[in-house]
N, C-alpha and C. Protein backbone atom coordinates (compact mmCIF):
# COMPACT_ATOMS: atom_id res chain seq x y z
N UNK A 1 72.02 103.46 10.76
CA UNK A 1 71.33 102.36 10.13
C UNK A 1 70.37 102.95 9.09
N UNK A 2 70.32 102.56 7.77
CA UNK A 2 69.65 102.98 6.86
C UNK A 2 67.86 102.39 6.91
N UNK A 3 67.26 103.31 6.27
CA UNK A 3 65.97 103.25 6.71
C UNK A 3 64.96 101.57 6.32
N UNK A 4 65.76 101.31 5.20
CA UNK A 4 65.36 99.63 5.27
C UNK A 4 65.86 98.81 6.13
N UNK A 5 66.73 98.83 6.35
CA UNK A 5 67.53 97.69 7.79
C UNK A 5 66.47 98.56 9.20
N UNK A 6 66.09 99.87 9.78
CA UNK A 6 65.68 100.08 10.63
C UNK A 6 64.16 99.77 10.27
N UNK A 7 63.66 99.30 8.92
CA UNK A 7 62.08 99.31 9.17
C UNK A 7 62.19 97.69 9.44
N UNK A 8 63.62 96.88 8.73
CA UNK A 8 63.05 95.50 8.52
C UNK A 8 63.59 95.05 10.90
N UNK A 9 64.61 95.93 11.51
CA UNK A 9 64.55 95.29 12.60
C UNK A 9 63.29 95.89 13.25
N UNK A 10 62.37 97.02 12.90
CA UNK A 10 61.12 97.35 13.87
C UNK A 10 60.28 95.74 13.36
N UNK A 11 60.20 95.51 12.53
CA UNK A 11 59.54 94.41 12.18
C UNK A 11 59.79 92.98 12.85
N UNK A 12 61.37 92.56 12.82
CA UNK A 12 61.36 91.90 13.27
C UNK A 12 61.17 92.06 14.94
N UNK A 13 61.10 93.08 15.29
CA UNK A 13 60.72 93.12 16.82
C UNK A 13 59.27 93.04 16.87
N UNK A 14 58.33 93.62 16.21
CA UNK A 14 57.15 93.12 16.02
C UNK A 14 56.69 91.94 16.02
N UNK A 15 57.86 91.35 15.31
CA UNK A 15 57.10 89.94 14.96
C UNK A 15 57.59 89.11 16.48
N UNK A 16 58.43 89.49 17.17
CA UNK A 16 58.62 88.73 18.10
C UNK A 16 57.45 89.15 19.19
N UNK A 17 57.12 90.19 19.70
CA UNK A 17 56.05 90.61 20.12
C UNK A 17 54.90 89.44 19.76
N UNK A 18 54.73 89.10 18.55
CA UNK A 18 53.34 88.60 18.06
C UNK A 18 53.52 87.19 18.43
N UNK A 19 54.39 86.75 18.17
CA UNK A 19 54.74 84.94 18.16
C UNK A 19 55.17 85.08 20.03
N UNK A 20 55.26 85.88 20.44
CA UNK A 20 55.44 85.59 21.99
C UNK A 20 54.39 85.54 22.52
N UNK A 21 53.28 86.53 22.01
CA UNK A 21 52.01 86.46 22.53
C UNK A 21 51.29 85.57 21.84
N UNK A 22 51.16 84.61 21.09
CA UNK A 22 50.66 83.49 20.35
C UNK A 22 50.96 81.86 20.92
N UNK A 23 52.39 82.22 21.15
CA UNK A 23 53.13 81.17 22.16
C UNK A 23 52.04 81.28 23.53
N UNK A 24 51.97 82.41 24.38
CA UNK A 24 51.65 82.20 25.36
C UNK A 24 49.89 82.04 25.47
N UNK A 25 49.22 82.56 24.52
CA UNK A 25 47.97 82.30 24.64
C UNK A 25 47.24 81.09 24.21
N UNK A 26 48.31 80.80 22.60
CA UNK A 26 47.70 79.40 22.32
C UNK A 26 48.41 78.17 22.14
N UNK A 27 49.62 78.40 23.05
CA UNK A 27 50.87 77.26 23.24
C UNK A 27 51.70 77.18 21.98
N UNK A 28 52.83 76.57 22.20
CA UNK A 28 54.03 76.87 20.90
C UNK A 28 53.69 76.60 19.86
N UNK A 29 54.35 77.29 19.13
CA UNK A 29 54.23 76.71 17.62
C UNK A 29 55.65 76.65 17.00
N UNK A 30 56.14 75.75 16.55
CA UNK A 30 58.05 75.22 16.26
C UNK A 30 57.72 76.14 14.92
N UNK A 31 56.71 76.43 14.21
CA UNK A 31 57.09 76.90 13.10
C UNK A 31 57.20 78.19 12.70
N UNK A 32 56.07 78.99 13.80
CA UNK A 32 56.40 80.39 13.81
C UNK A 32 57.78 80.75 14.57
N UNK A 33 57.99 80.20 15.41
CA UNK A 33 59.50 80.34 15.85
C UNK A 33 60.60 80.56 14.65
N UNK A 34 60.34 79.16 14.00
CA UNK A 34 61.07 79.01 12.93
C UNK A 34 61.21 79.78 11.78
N UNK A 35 60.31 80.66 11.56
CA UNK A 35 60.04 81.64 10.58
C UNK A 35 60.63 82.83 11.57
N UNK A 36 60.65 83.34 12.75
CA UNK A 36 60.91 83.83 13.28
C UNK A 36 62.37 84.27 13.54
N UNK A 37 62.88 83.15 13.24
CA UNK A 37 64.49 83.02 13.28
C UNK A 37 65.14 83.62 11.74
N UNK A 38 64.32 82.47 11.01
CA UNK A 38 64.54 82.92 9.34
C UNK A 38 64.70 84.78 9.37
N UNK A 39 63.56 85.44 10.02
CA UNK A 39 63.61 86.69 9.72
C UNK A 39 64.62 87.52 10.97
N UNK A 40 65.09 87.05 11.57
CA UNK A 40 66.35 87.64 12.35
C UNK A 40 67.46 87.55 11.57
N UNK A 41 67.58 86.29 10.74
CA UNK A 41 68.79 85.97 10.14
C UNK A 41 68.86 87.32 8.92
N UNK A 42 67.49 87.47 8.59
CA UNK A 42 67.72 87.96 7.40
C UNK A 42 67.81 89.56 7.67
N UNK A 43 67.18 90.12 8.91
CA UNK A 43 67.51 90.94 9.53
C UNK A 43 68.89 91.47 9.88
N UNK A 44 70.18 90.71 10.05
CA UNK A 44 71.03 90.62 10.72
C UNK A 44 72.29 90.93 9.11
N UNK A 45 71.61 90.20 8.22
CA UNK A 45 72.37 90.34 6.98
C UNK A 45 72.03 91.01 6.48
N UNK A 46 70.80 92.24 6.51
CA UNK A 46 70.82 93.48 6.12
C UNK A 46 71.32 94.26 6.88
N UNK A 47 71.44 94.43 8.34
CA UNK A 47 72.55 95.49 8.84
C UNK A 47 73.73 95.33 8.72
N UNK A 48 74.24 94.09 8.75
CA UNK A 48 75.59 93.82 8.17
C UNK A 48 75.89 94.43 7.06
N UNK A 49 75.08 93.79 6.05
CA UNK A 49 75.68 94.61 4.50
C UNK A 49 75.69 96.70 4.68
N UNK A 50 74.71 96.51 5.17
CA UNK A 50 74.14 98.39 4.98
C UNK A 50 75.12 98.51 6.01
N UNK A 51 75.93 98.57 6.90
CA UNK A 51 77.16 99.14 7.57
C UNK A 51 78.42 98.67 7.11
N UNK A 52 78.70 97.42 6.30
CA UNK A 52 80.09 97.35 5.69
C UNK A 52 80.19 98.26 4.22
């Protein structure tokens, strides 16, 4: 995995870290989720491209 696809999934694991602990301290939020997803997706289509 090239070093932008491995900094953007440390990130997105970060960010799940943060919105899990945000969820649980100050109850859900549909939108950080939702941004949350956005950046998996976009996560997911940079390892895709950088390995095909």
């Amino acid at each position: 995995m090239p070093g932008t696809a491995k900094a953007l999934t440390v990130c997105t694991v970060a960010a799940l870290v943060v919105v899990t602990a945000y969820t649980v301290t100050l109850g859900g939020s549909g939108w950080l989720w939702f941004a949350w997803i956005v950046l998996v997706l976009i996560t997911v289509g940079a390892v895709a491209t950088k390995e095909s």
